[in-house]
N, C-alpha and C. Protein backbone atom coordinates (compact mmCIF):
# COMPACT_ATOMS: atom_id res chain seq x y z
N UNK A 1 88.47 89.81 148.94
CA UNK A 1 88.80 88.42 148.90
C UNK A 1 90.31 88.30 149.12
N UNK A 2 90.82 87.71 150.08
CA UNK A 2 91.90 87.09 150.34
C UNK A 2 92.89 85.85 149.58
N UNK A 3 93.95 86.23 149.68
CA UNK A 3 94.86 84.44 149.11
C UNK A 3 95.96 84.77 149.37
N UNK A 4 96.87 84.27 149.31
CA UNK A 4 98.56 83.96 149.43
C UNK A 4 99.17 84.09 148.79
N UNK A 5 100.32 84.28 148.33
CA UNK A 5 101.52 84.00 147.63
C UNK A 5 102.63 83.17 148.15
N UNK A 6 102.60 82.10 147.54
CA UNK A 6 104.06 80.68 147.60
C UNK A 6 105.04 81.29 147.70
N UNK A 7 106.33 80.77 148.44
CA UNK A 7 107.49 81.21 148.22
C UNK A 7 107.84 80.91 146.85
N UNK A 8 107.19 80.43 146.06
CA UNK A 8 108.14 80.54 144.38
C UNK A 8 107.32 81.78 143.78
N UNK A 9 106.84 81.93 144.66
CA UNK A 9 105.64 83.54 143.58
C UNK A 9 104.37 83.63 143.02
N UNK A 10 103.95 82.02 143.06
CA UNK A 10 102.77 81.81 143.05
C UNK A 10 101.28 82.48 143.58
N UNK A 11 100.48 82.37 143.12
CA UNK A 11 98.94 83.50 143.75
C UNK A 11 98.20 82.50 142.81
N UNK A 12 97.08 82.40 143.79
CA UNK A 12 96.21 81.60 143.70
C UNK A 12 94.94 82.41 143.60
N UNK A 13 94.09 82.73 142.48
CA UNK A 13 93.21 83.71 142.04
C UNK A 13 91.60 82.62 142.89
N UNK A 14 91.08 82.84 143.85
CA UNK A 14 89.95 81.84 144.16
C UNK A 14 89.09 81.62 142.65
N UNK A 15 88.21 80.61 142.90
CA UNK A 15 87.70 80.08 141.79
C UNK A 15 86.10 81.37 141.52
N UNK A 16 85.87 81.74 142.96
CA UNK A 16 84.72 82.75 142.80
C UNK A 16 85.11 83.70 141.74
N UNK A 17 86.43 83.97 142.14
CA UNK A 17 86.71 85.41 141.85
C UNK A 17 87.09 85.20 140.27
N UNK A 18 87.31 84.19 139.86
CA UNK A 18 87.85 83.53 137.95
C UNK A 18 86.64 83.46 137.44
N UNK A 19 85.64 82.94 138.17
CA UNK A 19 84.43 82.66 137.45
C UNK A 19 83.59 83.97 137.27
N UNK A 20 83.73 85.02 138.48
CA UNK A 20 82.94 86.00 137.88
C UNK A 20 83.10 87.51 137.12
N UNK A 21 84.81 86.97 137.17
CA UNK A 21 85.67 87.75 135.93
C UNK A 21 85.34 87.16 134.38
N UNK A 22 85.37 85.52 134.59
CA UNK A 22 85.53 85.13 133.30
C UNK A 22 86.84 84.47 132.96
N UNK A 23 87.60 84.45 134.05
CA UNK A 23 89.12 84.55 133.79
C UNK A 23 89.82 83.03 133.80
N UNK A 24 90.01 81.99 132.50
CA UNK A 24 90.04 81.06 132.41
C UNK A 24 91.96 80.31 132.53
N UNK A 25 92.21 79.34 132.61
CA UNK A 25 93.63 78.76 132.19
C UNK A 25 93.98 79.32 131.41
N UNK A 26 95.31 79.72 130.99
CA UNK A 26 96.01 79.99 130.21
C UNK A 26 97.17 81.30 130.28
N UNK A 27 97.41 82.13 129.22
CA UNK A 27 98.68 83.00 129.51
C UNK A 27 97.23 84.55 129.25
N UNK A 28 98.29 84.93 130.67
CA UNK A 28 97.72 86.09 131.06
C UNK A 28 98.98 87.24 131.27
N UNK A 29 98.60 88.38 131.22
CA UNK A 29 99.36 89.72 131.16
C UNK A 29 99.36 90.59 132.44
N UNK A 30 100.62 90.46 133.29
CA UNK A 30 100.83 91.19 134.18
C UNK A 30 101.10 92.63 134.10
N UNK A 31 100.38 93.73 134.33
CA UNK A 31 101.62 94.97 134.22
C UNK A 31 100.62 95.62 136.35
N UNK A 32 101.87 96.32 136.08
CA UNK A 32 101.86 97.28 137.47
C UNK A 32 100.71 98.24 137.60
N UNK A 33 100.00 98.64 138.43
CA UNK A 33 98.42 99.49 138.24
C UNK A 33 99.11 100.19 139.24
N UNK A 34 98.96 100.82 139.73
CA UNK A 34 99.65 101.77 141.34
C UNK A 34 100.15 101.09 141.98
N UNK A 35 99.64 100.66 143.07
CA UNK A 35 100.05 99.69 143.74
C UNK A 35 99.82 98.24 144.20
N UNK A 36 98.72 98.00 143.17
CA UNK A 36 98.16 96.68 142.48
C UNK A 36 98.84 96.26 141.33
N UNK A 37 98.03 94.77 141.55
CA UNK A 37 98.36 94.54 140.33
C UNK A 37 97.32 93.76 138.68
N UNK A 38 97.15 94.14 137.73
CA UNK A 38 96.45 93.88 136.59
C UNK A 38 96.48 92.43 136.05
N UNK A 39 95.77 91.89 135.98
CA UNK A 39 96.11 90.75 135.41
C UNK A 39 94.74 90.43 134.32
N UNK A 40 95.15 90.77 133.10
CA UNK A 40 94.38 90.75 131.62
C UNK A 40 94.26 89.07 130.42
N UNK A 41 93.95 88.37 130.58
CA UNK A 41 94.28 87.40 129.52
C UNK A 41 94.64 88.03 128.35
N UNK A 42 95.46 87.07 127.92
CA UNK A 42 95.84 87.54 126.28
C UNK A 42 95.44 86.68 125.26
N UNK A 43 94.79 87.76 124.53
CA UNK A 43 94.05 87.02 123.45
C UNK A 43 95.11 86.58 122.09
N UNK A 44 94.02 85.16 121.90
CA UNK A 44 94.65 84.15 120.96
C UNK A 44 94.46 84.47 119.79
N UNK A 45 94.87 83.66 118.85
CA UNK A 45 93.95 83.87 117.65
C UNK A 45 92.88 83.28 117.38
N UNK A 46 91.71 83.64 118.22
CA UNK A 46 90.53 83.46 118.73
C UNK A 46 89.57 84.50 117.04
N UNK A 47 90.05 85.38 116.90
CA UNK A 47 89.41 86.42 115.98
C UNK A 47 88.76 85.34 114.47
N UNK A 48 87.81 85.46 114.41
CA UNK A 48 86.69 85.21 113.17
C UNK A 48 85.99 86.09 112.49
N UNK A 49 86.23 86.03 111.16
CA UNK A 49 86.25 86.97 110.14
C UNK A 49 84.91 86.13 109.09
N UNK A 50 83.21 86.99 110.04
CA UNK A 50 82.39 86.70 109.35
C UNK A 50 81.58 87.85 108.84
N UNK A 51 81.30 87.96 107.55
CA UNK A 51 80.53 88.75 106.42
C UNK A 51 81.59 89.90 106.33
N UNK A 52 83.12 90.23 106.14
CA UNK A 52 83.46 91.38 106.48
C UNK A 52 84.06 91.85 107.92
N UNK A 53 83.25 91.24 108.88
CA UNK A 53 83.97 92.06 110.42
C UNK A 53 84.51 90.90 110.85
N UNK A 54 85.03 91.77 112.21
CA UNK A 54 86.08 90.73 112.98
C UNK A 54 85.26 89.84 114.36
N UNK A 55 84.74 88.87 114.30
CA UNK A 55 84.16 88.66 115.75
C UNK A 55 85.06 87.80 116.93
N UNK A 56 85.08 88.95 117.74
CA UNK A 56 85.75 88.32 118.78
C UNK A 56 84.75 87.69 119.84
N UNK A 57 85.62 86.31 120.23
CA UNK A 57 85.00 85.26 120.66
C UNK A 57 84.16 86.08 122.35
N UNK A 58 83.39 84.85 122.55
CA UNK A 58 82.87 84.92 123.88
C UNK A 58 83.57 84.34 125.26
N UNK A 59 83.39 85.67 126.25
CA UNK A 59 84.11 85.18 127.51
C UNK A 59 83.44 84.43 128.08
N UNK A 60 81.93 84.27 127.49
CA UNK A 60 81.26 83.78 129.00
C UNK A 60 80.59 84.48 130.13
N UNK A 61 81.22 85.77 129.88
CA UNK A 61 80.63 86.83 130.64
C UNK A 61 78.90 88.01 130.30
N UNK A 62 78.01 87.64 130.85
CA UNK A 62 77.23 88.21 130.78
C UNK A 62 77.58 89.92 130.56
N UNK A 63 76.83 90.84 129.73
CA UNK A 63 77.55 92.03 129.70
C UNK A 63 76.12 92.81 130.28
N UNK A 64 76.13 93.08 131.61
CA UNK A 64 75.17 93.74 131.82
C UNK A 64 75.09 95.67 132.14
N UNK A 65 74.65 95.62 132.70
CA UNK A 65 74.77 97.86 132.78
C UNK A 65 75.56 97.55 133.81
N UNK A 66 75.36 97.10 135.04
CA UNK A 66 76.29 97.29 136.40
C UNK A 66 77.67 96.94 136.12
N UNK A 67 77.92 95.64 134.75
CA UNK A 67 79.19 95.48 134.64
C UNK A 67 80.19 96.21 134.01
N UNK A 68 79.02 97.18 132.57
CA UNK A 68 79.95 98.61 132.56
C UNK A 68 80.10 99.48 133.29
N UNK A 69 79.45 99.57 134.00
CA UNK A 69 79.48 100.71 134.93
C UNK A 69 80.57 100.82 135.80
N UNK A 70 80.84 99.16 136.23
CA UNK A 70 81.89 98.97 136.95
C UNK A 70 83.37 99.08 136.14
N UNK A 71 83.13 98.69 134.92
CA UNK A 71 84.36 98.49 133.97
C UNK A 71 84.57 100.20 134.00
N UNK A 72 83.67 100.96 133.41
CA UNK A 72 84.43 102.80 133.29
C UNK A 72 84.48 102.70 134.56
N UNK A 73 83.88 102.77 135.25
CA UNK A 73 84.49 103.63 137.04
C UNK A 73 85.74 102.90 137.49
N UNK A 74 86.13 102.17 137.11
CA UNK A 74 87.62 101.36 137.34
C UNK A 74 88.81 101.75 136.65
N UNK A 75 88.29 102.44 135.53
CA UNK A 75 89.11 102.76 134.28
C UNK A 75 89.40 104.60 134.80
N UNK A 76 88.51 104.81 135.74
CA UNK A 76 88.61 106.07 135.94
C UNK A 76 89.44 106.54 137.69
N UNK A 77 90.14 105.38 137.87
CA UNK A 77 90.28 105.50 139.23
C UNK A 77 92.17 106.31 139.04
């Protein structure tokens, strides 16, 4: 998937590509990957503390086998 960057530095993430990350408004975390680049949301104080544990909220994201699969083999590149 393709997009641009503005002369002020701007990048425009398409809406396909937010929606089937999960990846909503707000403050997100840049760091350097090789020669990419990462871009992680940062979590709020979203955390709920029911019976004892910590539950962290929902992305929205379905968690299926292909999507771990894809998450370690990415983690392994």
């Amino acid at each position: 998937m393709r997009t641009t960057i503005d002369k002020a530095g701007r990048l425009v993430v398409p809406k396909a590509l937010r929606e089937e990350i999960g990846l909503r408004a707000g403050v997100v975390e840049l760091t350097a990957d090789g020669t990419g680049i990462r871009i992680e949301p940062v979590a709020g104080q979203g955390l709920v503390e029911s019976r004892g544990r910590l539950i962290i909220p929902s992305s929205g994201i379905g968690v299926v086998d292909e999507l771990v699969r894809a998450l370690r083999d990415a983690d392994r590149r």
